[in-house]
C-alpha atoms as a PDB file:
ATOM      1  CA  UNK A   1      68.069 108.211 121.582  1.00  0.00           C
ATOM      2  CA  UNK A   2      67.069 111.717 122.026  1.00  0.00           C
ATOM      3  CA  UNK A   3      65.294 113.565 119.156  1.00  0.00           C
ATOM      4  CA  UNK A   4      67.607 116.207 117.980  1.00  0.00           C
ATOM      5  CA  UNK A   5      70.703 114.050 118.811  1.00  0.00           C
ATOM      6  CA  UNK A   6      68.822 111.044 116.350  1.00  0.00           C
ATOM      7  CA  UNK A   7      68.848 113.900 113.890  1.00  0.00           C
ATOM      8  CA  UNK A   8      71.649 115.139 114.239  1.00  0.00           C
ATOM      9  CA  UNK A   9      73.334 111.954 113.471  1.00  0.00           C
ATOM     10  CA  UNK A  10      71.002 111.488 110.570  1.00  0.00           C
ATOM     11  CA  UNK A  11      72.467 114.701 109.011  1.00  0.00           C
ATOM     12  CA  UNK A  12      75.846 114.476 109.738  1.00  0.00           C
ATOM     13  CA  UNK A  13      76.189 110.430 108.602  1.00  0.00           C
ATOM     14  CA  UNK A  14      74.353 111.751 105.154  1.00  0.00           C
ATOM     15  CA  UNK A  15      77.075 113.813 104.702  1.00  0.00           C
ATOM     16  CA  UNK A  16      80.398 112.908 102.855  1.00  0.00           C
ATOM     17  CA  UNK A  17      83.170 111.677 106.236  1.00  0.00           C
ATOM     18  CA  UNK A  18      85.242 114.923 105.202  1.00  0.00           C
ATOM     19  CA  UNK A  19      82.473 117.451 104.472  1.00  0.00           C
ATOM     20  CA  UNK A  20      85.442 118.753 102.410  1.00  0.00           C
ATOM     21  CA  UNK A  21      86.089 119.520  98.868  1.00  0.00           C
ATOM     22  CA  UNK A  22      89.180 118.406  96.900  1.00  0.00           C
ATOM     23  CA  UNK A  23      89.642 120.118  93.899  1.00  0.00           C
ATOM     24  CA  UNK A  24      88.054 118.636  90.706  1.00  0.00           C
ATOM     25  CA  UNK A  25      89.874 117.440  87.451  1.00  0.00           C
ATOM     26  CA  UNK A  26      88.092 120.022  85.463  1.00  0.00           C
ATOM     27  CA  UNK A  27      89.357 122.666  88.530  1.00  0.00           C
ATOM     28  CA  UNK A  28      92.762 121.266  88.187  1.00  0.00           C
ATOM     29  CA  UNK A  29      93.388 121.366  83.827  1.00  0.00           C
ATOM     30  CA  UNK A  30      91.881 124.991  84.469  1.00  0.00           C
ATOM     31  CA  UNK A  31      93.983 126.176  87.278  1.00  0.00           C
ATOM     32  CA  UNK A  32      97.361 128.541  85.861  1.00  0.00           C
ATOM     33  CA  UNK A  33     100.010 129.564  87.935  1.00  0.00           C
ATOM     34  CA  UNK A  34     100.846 128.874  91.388  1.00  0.00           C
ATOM     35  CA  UNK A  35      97.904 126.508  91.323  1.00  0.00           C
ATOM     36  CA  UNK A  36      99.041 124.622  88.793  1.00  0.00           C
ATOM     37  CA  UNK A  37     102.307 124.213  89.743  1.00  0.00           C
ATOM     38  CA  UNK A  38     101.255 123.329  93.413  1.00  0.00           C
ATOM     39  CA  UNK A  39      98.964 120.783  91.885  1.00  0.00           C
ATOM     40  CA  UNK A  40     102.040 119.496  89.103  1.00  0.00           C
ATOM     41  CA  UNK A  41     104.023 119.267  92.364  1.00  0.00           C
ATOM     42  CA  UNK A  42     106.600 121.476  90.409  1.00  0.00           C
ATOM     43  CA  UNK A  43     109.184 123.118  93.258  1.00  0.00           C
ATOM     44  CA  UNK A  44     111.070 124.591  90.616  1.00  0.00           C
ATOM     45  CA  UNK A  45     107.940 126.441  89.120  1.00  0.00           C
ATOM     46  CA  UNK A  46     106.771 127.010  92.341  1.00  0.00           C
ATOM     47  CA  UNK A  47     110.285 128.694  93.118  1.00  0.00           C
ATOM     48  CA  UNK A  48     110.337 130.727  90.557  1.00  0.00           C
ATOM     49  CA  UNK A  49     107.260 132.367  90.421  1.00  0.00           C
ATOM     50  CA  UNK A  50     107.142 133.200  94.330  1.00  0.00           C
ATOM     51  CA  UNK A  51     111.040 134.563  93.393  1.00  0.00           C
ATOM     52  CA  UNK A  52     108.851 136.732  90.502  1.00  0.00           C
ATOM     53  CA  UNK A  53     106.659 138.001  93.718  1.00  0.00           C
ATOM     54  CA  UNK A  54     103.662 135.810  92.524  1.00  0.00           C
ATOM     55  CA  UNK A  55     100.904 135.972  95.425  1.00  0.00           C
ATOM     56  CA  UNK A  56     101.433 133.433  97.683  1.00  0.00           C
ATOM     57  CA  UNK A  57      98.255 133.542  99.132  1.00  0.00           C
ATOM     58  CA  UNK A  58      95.888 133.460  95.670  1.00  0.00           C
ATOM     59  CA  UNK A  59      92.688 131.919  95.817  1.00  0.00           C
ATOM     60  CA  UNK A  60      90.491 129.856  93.449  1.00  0.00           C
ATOM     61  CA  UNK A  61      86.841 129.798  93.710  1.00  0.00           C
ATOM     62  CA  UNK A  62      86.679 127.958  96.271  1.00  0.00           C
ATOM     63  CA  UNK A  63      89.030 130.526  98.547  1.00  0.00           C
ATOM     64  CA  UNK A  64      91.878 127.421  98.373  1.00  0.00           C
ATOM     65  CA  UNK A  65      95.592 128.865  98.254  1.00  0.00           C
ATOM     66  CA  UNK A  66      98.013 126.692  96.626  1.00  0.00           C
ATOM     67  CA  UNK A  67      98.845 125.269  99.803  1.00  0.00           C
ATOM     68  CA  UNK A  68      95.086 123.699  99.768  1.00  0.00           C
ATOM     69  CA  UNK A  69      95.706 122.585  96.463  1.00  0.00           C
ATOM     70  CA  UNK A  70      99.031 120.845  97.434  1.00  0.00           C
ATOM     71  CA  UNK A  71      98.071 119.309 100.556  1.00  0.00           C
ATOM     72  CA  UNK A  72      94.545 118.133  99.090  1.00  0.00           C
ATOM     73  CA  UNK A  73      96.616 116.599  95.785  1.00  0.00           C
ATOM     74  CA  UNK A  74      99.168 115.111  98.585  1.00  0.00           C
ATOM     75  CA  UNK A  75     101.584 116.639  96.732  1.00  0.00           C
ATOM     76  CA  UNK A  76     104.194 116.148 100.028  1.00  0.00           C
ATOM     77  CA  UNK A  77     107.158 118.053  98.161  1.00  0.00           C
ATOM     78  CA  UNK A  78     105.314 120.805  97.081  1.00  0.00           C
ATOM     79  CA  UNK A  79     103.383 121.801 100.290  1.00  0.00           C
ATOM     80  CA  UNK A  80     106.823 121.031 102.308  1.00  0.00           C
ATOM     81  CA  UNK A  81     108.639 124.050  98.916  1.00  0.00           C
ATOM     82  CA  UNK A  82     105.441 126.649  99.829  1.00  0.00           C
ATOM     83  CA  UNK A  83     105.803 126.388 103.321  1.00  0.00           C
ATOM     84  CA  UNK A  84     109.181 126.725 102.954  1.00  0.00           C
ATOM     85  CA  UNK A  85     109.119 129.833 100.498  1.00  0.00           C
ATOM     86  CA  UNK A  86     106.253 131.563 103.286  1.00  0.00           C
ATOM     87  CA  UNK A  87     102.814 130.240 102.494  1.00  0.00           C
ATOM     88  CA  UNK A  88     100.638 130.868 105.332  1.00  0.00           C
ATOM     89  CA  UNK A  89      99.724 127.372 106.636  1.00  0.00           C
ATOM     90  CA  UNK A  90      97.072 128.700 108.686  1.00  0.00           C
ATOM     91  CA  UNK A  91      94.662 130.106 105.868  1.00  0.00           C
ATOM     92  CA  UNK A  92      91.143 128.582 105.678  1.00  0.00           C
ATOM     93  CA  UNK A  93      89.382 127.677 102.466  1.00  0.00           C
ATOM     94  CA  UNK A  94      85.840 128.181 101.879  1.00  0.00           C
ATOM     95  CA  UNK A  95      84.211 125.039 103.910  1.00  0.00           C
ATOM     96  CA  UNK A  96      86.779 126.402 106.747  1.00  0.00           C
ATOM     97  CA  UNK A  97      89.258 123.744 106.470  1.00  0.00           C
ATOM     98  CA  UNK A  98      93.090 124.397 107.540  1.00  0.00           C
ATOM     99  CA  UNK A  99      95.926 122.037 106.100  1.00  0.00           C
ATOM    100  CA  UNK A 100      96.027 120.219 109.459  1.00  0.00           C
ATOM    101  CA  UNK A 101      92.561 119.249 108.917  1.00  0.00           C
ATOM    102  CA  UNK A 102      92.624 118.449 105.237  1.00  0.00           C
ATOM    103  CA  UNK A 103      95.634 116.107 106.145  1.00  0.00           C
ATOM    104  CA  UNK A 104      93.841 114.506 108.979  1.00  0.00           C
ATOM    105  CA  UNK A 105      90.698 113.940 107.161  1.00  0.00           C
ATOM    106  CA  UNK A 106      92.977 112.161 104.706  1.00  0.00           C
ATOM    107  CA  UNK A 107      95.191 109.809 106.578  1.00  0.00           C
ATOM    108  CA  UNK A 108      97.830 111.698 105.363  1.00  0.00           C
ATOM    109  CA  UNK A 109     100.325 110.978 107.697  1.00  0.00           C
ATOM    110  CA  UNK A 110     103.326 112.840 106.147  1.00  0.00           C
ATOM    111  CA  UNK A 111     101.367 115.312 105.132  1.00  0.00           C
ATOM    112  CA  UNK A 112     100.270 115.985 108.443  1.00  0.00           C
ATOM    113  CA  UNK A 113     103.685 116.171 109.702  1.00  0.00           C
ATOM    114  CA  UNK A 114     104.863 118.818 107.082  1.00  0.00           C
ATOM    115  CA  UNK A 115     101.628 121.122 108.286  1.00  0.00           C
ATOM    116  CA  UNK A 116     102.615 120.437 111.796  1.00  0.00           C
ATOM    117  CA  UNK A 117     105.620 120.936 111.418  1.00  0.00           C
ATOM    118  CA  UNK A 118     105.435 124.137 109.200  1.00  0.00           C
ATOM    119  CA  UNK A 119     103.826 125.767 111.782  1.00  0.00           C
ATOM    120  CA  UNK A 120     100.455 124.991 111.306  1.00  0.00           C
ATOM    121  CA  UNK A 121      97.867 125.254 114.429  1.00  0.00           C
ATOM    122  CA  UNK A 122      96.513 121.932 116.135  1.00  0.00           C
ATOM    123  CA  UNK A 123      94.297 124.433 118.041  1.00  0.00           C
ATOM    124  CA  UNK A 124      92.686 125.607 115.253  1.00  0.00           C
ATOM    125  CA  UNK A 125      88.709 125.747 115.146  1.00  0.00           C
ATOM    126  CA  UNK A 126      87.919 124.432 111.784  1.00  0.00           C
ATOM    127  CA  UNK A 127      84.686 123.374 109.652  1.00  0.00           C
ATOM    128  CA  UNK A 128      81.245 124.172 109.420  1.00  0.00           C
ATOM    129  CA  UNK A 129      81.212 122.173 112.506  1.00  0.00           C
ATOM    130  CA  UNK A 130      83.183 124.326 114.594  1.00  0.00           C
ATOM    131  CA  UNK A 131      85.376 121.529 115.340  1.00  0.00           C
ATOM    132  CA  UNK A 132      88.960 120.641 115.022  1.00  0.00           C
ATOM    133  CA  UNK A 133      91.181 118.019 113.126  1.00  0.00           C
ATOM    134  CA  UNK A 134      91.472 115.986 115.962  1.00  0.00           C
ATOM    135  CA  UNK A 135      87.447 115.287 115.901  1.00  0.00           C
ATOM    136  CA  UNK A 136      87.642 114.925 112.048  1.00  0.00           C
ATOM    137  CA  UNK A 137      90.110 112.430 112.729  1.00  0.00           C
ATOM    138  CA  UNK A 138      88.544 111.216 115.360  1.00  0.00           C
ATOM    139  CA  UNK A 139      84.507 110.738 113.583  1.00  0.00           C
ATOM    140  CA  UNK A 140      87.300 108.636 110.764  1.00  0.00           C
ATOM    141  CA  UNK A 141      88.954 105.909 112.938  1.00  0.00           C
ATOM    142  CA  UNK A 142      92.457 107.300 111.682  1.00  0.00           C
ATOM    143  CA  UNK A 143      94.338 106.454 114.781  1.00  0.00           C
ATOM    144  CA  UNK A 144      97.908 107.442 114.038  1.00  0.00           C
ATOM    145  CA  UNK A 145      96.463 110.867 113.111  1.00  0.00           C
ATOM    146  CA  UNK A 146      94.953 111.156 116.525  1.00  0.00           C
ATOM    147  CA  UNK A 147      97.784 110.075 118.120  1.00  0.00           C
ATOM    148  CA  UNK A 148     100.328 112.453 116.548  1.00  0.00           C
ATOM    149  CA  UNK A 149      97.601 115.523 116.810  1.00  0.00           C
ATOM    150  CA  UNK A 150      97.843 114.580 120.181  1.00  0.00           C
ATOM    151  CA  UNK A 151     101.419 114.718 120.751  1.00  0.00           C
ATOM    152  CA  UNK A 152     101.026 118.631 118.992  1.00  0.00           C
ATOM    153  CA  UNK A 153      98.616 119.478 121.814  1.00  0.00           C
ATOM    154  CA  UNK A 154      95.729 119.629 119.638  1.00  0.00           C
ATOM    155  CA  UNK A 155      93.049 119.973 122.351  1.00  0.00           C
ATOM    156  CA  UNK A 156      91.510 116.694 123.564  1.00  0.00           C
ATOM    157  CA  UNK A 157      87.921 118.171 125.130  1.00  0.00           C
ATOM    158  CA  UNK A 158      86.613 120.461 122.598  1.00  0.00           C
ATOM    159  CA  UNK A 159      83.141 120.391 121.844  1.00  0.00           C
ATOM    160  CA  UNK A 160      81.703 121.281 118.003  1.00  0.00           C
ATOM    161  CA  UNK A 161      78.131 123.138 117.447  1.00  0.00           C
ATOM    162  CA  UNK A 162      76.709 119.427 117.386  1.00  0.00           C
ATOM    163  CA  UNK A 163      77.546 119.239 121.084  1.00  0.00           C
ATOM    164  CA  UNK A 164      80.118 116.060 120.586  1.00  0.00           C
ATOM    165  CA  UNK A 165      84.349 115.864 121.313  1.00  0.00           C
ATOM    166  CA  UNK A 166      86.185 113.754 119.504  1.00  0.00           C
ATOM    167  CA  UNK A 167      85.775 111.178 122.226  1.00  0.00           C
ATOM    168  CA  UNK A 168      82.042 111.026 121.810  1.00  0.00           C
ATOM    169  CA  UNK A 169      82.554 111.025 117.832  1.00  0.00           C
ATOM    170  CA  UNK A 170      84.502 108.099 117.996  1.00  0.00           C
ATOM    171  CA  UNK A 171      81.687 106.490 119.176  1.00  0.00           C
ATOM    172  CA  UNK A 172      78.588 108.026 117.576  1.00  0.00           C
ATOM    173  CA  UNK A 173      80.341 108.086 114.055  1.00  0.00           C
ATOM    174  CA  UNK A 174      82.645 105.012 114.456  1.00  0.00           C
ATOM    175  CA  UNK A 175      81.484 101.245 114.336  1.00  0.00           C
ATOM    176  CA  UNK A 176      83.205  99.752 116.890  1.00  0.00           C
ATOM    177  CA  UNK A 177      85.583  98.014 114.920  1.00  0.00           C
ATOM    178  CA  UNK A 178      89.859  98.351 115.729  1.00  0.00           C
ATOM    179  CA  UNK A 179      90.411 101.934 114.111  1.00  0.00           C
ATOM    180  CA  UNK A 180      87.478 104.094 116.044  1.00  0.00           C
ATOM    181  CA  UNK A 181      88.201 101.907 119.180  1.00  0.00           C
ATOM    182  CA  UNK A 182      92.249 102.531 119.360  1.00  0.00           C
ATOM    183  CA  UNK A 183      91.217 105.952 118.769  1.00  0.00           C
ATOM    184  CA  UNK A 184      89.287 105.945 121.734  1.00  0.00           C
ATOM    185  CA  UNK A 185      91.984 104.549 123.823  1.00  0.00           C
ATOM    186  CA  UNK A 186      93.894 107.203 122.345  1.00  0.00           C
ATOM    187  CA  UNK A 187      91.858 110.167 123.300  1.00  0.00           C
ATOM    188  CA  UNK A 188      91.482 108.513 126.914  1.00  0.00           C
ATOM    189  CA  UNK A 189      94.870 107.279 127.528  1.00  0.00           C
ATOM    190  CA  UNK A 190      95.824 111.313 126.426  1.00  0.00           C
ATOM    191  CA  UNK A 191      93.295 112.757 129.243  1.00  0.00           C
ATOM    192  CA  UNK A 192      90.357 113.064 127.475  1.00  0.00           C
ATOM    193  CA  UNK A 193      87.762 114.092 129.722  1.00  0.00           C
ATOM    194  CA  UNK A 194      85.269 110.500 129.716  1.00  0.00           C
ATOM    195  CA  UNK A 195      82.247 112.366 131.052  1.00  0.00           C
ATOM    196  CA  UNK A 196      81.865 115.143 128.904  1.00  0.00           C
ATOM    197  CA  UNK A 197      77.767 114.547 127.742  1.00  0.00           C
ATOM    198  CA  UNK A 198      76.565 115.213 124.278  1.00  0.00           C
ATOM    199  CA  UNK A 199      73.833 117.770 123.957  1.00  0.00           C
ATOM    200  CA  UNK A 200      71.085 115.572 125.447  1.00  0.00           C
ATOM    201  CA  UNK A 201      72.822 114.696 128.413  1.00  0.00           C
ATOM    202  CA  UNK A 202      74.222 111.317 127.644  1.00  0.00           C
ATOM    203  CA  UNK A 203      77.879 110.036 128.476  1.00  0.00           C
ATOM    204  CA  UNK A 204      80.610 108.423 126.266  1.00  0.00           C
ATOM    205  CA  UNK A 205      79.641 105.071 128.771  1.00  0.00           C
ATOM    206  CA  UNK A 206      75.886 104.984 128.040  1.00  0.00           C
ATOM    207  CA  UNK A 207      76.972 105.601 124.125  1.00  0.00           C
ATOM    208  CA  UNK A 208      79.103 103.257 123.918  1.00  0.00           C
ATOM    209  CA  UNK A 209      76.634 100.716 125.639  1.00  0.00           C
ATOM    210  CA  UNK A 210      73.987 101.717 123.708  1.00  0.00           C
ATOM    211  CA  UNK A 211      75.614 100.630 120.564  1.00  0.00           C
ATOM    212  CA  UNK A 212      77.130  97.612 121.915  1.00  0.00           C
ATOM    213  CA  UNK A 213      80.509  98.264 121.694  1.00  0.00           C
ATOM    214  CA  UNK A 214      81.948  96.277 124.606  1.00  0.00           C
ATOM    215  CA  UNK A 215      85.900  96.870 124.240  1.00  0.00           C
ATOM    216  CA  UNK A 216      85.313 100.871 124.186  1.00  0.00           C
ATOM    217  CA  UNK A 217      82.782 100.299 127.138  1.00  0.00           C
ATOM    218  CA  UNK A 218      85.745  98.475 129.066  1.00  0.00           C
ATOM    219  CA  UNK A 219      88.097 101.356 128.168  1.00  0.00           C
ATOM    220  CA  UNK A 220      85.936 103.941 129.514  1.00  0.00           C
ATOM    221  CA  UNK A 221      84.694 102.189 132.614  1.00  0.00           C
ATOM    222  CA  UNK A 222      88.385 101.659 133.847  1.00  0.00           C
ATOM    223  CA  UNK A 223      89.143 105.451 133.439  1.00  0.00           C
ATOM    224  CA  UNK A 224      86.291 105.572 135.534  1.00  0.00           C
ATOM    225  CA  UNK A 225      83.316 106.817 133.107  1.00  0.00           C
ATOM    226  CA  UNK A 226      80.136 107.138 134.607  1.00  0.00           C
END
């Protein structure tokens, strides 16, 4: 393996899968408010005070709205009453996560369908990464995710700052197993371009080969990876 793409993958497998950061149970008995409501899952309080003109949009330290707070809490009701009573569902938080991606990471699947739903942006450019949900979801084996991001148009050929899509990720950061390799027949079945490199020149095929993951190398060599 080249170099900077061993550490690269050193780094980023280090990390915690989400790279995000839910709020704490210390965070949580502290929070007043909108926060606390969102995080009670309390529609009525959360009616009321946006009827008394509370800010929608307040942050804690951690520049997460109540929305954040709701959708990391998968408190479904709640995030479904802020959206509802106009939260923005586009706001980032301070690692640069959207509710899209904070459901995705998640395998939130109804969660995810409230944000999408609520108008929140598949497009989006989220993380430190400069990726999107699909790759989050993509690096996590959660399937269904990728398959309803897909259905939103979320795009299927981005590439982050560490030079990967969420084709390649599905590789480099999976294990071969069911969940990263449906993914992959996912991403491909979608369109997903099977050539794109990584940043030192190698393909989704030799990836995949190199690792030994025989199903995802028959997926990609019959939509005619090189």
């Amino acid at each position: 393996m080249h170099v900077l793409a061993a550490l690269l993958l050193a780094l980023v497998t280090t990390l915690p899968a989400s790279a995000q950061i839910a709020p704490t149970e210390a965070e949580v008995r502290a929070y007043g408010g909108l926060h606390a409501a969102a995080a009670r899952g309390d529609i009525a309080e959360i009616e009321k005070r946006i009827a008394s003109n509370e800010n929608k949009e307040v942050t804690d330290s951690r520049q997460r709205t109540p929305l954040h707070v709701a959708v990391y809490l998968q408190k479904h009701d709640a995030a479904r009453a802020l959206i509802r009573l106009g939260a923005d569902p586009n706001k980032l938080e301070a690692d640069r996560y959207d509710i899209i991606t904070i459901a995705a990471v998640a395998n939130d699947v109804p969660m995810l369908r409230i944000a999408i739903e609520g108008g929140g942006n598949p497009k989006a450019v989220t993380s430190r990464y400069d990726g999107t949900a699909l790759i989050a979801a993509a690096h996590l084996g959660h399937a269904e995710v990728v398959r309803m991001l897909i259905a939103a148009k979320a795009p299927l050929d981005h590439v982050n700052n560490l030079k990967w899509t969420a084709l390649i990720e599905s590789i480099v950061l999976g294990d071969g197993g069911r969940n990263h390799t449906e993914t992959l027949r996912a991403l491909v079945e979608a369109g997903a371009d099977v050539n794109i490199p990584d940043g030192s020149g190698a393909t989704p095929l030799k990836l995949a080969k190199g690792r030994g993951y025989r199903e995802m190398v028959a997926i990609l060599e019959k939509a005619g990876a090189k």
